[in-house]
Protein backbone atom coordinates (compact mmCIF):
# COMPACT_ATOMS: atom_id res chain seq x y z
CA UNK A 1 -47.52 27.51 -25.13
CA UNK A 2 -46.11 29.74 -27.72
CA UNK A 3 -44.45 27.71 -30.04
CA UNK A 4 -45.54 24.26 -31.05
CA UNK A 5 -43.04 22.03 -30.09
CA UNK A 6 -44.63 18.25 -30.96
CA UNK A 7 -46.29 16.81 -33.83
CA UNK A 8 -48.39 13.66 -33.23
CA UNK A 9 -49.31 11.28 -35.84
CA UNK A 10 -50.61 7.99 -36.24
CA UNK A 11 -49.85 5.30 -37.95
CA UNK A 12 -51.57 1.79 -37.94
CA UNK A 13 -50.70 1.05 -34.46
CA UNK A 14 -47.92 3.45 -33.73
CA UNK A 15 -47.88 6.74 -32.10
CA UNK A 16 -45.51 9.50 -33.92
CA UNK A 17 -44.21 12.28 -31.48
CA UNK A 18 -42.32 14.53 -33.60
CA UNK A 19 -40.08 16.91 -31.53
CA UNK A 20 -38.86 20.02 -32.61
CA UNK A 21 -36.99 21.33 -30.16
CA UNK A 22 -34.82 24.52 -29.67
CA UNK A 23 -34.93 26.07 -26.31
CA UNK A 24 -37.82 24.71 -24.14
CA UNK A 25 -39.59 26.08 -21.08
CA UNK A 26 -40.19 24.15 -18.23
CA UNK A 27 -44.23 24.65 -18.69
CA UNK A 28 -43.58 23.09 -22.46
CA UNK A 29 -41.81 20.44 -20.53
CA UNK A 30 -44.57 19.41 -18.48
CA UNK A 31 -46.83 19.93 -21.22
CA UNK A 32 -45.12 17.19 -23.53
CA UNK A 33 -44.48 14.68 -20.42
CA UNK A 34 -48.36 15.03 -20.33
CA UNK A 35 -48.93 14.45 -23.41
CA UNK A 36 -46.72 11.12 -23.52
CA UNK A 37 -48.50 9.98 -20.45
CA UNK A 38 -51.45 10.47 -22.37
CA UNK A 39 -50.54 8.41 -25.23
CA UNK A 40 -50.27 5.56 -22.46
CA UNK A 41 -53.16 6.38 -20.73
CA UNK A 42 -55.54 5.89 -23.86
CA UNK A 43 -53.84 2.98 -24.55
CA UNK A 44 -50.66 3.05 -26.63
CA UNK A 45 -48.34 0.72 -26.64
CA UNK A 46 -45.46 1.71 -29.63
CA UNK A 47 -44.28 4.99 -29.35
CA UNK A 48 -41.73 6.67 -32.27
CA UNK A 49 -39.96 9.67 -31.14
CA UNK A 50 -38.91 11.27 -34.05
CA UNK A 51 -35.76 13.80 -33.02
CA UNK A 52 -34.86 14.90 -36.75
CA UNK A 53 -36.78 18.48 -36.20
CA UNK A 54 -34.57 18.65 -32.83
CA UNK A 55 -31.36 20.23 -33.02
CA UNK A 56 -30.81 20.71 -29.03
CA UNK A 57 -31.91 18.78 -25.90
CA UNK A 58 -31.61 20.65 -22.46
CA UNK A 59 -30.98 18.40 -19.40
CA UNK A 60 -35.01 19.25 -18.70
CA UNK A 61 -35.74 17.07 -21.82
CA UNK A 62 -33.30 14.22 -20.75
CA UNK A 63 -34.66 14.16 -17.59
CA UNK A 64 -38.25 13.95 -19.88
CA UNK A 65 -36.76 11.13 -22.19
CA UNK A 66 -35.72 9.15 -19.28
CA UNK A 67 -39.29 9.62 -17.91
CA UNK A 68 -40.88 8.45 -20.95
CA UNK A 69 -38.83 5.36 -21.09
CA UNK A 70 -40.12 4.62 -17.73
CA UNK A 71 -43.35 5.03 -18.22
CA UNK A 72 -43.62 3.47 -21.67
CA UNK A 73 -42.11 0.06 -19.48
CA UNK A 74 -44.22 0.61 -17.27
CA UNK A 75 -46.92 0.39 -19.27
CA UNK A 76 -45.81 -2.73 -21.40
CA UNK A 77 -44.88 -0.57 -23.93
CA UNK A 78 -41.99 -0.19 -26.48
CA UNK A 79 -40.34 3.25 -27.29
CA UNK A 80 -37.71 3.93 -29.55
CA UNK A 81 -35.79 7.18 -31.34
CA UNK A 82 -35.06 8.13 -34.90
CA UNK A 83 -33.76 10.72 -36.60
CA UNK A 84 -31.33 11.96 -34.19
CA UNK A 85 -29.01 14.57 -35.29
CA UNK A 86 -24.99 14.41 -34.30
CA UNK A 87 -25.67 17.23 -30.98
CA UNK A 88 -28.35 15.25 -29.70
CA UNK A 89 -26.56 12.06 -30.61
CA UNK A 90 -23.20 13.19 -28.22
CA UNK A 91 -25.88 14.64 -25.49
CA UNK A 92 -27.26 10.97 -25.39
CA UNK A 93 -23.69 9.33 -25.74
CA UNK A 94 -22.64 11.90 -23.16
CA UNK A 95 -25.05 10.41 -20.36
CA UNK A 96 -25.63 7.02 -21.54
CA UNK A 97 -28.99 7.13 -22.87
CA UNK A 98 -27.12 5.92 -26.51
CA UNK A 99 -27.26 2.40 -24.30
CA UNK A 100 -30.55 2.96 -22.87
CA UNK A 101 -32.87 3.84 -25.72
CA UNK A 102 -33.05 2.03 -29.15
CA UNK A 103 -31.87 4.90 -31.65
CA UNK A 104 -32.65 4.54 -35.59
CA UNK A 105 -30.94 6.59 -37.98
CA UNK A 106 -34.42 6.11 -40.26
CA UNK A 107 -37.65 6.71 -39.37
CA UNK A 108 -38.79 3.40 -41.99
CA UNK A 109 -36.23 1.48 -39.76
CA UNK A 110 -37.90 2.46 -36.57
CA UNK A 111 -41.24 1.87 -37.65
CA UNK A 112 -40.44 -1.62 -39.34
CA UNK A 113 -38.78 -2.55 -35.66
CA UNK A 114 -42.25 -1.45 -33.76
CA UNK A 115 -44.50 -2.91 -37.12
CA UNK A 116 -42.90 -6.34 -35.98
């Protein structure tokens, strides 16, 4: 990977996964879907994904979103967005995710909702 194109951070119980997303590859892709599954592999249950360093999303990273959703269920888990800027937001409206994922317009919101 040339570019890094996640931040993780941590905090009390919550998993951070920054994007910052331009123009991804399809081996970034796969990289970041394993890195989610990861996160539920060791154990993780609340899961931020913080969007406000992303100012595109390519149908390869709604078809990841929609992925992570699943598997974050799966896993008795809870994931929700913040910080999504108006592109992304219309992408989401666009296809429905707007309905499907729990979107914060501030990261304090999101991790108040997942603190509770």
């Amino acid at each position: 990977m040339s570019d890094l194109i996640y931040r993780v951070e941590r905090e009390d119980d919550i998993t951070i996964l920054t994007l910052m997303l331009d123009n991804v590859l399809l081996d970034e892709n796969e990289e970041l879907k394993e890195t989610f599954a990861g996160f539920l592999d060791e154990g993780a249950k609340k899961i931020l994904l913080d969007l406000s360093e992303t100012s595109f999303i390519s149908s390869i990273i709604i078809a990841s979103l929609v992925f992570m959703m699943k598997r974050a269920k799966e896993a008795g888990g809870d994931l929700v967005l913040c910080g999504v800027r108006d592109k992304v937001a219309e992408v989401l409206r666009i296809t429905n995710l707007d309905k499907v994922f729990e979107i914060f317009s501030e990261k304090e919101d999101a991790l108040k909702k997942l603190k509770s």
